[in-house]
N, C-alpha and C. Protein backbone atom coordinates (compact mmCIF):
# COMPACT_ATOMS: atom_id res chain seq x y z
N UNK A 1 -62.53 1.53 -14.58
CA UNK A 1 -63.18 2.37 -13.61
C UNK A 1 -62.24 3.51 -13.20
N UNK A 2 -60.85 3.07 -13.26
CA UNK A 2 -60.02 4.38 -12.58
C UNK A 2 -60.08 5.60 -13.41
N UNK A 3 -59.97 5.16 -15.07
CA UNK A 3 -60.21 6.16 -16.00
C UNK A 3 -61.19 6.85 -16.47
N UNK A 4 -62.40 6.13 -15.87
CA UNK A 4 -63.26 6.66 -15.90
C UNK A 4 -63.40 7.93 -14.59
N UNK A 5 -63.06 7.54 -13.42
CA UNK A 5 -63.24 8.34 -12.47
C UNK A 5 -62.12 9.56 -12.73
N UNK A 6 -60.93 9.06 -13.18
CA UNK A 6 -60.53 10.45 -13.43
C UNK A 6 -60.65 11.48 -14.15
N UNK A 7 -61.09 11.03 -15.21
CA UNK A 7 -61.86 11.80 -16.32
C UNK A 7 -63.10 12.56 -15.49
N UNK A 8 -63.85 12.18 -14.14
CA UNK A 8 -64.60 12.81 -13.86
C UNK A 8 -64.08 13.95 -13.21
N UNK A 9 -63.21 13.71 -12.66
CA UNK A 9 -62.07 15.20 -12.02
C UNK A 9 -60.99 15.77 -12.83
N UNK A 10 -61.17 15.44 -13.73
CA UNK A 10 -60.22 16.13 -14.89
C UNK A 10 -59.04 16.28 -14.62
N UNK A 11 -58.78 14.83 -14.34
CA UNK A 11 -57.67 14.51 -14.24
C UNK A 11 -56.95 13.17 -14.90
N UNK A 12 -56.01 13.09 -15.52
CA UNK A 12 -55.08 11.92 -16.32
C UNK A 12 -55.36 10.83 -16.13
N UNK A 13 -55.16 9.63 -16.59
CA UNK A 13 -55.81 8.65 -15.70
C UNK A 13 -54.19 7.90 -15.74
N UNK A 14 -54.35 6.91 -15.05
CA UNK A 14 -53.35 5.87 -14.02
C UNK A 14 -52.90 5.27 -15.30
N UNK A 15 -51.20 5.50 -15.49
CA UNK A 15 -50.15 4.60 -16.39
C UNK A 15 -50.64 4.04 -16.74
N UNK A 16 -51.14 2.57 -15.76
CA UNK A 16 -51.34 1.18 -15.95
C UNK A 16 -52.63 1.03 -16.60
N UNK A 17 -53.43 2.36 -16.56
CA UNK A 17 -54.69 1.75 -17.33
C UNK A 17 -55.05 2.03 -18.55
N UNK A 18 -53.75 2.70 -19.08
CA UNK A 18 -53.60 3.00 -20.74
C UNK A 18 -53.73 1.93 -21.63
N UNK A 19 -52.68 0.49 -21.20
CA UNK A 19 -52.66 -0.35 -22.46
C UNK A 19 -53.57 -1.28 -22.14
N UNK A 20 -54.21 -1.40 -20.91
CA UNK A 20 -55.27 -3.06 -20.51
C UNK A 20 -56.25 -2.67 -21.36
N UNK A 21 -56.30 -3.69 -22.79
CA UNK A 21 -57.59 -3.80 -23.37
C UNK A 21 -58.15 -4.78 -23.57
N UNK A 22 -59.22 -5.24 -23.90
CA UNK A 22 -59.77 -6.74 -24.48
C UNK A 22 -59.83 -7.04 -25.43
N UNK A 23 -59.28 -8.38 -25.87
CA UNK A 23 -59.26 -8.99 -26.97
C UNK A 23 -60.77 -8.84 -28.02
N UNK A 24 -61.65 -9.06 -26.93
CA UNK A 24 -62.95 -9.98 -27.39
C UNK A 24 -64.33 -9.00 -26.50
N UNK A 25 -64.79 -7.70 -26.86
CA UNK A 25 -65.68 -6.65 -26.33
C UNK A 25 -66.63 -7.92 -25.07
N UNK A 26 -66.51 -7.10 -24.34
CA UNK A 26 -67.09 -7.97 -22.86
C UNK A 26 -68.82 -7.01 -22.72
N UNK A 27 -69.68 -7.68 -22.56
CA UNK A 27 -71.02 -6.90 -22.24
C UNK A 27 -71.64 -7.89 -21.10
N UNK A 28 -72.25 -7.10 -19.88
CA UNK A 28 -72.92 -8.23 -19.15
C UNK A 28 -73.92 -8.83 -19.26
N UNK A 29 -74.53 -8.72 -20.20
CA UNK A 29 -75.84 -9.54 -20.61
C UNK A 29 -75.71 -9.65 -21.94
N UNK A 30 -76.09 -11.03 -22.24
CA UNK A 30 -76.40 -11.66 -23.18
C UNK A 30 -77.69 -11.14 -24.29
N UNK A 31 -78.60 -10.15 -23.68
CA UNK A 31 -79.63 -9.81 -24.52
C UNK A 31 -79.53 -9.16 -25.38
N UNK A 32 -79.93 -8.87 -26.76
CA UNK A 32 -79.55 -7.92 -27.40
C UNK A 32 -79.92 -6.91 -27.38
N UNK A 33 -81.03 -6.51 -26.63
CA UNK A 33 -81.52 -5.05 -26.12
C UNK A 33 -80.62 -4.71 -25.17
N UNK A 34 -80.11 -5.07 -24.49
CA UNK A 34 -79.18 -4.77 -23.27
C UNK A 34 -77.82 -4.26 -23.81
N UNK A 35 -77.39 -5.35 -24.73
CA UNK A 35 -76.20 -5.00 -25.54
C UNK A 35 -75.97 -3.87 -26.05
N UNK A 36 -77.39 -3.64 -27.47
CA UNK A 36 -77.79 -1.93 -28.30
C UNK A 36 -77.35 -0.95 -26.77
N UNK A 37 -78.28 -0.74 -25.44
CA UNK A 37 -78.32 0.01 -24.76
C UNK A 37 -76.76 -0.05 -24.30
N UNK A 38 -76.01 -0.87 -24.25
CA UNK A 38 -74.35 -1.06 -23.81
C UNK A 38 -73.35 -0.09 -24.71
N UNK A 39 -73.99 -0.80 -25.84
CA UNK A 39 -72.84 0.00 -27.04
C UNK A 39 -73.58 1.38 -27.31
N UNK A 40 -74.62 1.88 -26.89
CA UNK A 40 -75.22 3.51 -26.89
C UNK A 40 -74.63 4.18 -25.85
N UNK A 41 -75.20 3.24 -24.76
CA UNK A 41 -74.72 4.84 -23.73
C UNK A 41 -73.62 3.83 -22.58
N UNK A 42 -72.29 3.27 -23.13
CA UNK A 42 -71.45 2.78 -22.19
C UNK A 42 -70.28 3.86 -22.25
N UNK A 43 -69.96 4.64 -21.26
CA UNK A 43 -68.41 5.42 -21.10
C UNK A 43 -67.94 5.50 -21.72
N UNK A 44 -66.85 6.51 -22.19
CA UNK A 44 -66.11 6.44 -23.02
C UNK A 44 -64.70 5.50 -22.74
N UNK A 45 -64.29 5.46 -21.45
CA UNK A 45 -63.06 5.40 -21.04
C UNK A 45 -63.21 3.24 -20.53
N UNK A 46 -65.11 3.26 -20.93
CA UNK A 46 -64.91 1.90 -20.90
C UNK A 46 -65.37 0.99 -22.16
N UNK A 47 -65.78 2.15 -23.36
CA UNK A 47 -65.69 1.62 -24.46
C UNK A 47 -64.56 1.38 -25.17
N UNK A 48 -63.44 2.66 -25.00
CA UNK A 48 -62.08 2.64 -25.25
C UNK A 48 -60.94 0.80 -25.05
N UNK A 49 -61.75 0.39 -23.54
CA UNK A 49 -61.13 -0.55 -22.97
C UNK A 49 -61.89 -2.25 -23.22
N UNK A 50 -62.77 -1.69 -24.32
CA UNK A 50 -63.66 -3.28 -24.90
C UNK A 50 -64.71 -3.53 -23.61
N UNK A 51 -65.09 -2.55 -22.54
CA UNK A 51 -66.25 -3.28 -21.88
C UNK A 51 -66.99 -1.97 -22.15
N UNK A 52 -68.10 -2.58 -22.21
CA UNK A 52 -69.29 -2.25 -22.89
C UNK A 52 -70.77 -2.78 -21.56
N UNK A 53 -71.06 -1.48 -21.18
CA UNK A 53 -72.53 -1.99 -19.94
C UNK A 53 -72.59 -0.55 -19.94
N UNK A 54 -73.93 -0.64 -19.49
CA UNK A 54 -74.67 0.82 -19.58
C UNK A 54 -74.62 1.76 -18.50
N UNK A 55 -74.70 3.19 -18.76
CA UNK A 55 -74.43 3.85 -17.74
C UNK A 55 -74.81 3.40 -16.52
N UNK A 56 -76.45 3.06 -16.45
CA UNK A 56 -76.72 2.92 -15.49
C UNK A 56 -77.07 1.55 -14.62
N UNK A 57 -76.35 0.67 -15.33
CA UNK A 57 -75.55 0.06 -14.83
C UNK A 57 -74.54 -0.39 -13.74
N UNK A 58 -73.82 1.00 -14.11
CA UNK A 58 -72.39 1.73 -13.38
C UNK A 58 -72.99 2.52 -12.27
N UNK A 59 -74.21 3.53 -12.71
CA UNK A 59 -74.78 3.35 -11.46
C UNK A 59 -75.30 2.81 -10.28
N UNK A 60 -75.66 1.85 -10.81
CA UNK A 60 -76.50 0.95 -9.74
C UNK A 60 -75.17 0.21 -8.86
N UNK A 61 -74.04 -0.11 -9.32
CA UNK A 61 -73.26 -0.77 -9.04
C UNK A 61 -72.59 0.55 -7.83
């Protein structure tokens, strides 16, 4: 989330959130329509980091 938000101000993102990645791609639902829609339209800065959920998603949250 931090890299994502800084990327929205065009700005660098935080040391620490360069190397945290996941072993094993994380999606919050189990469905596979949910998933397709995860790996289409999930962030860049949180596809980069193996989690995978949909924009709006991130919105709602």
């Amino acid at each position: 989330m931090a890299e994502h938000l800084a990327a929205q101000l065009d700005l660098a993102p935080p040391e620490w959130s360069r190397s945290r990645t996941l072993a094993t791609p994380w999606f919050p639902s189990s469905l596979p329509s949910k998933r397709m829609e995860a790996l289409v339209w999930a962030p860049a800065a949180f596809r980069k980091h193996g989690v995978y959920l949909s924009a709006r998603d991130l919105e709602a949250a």
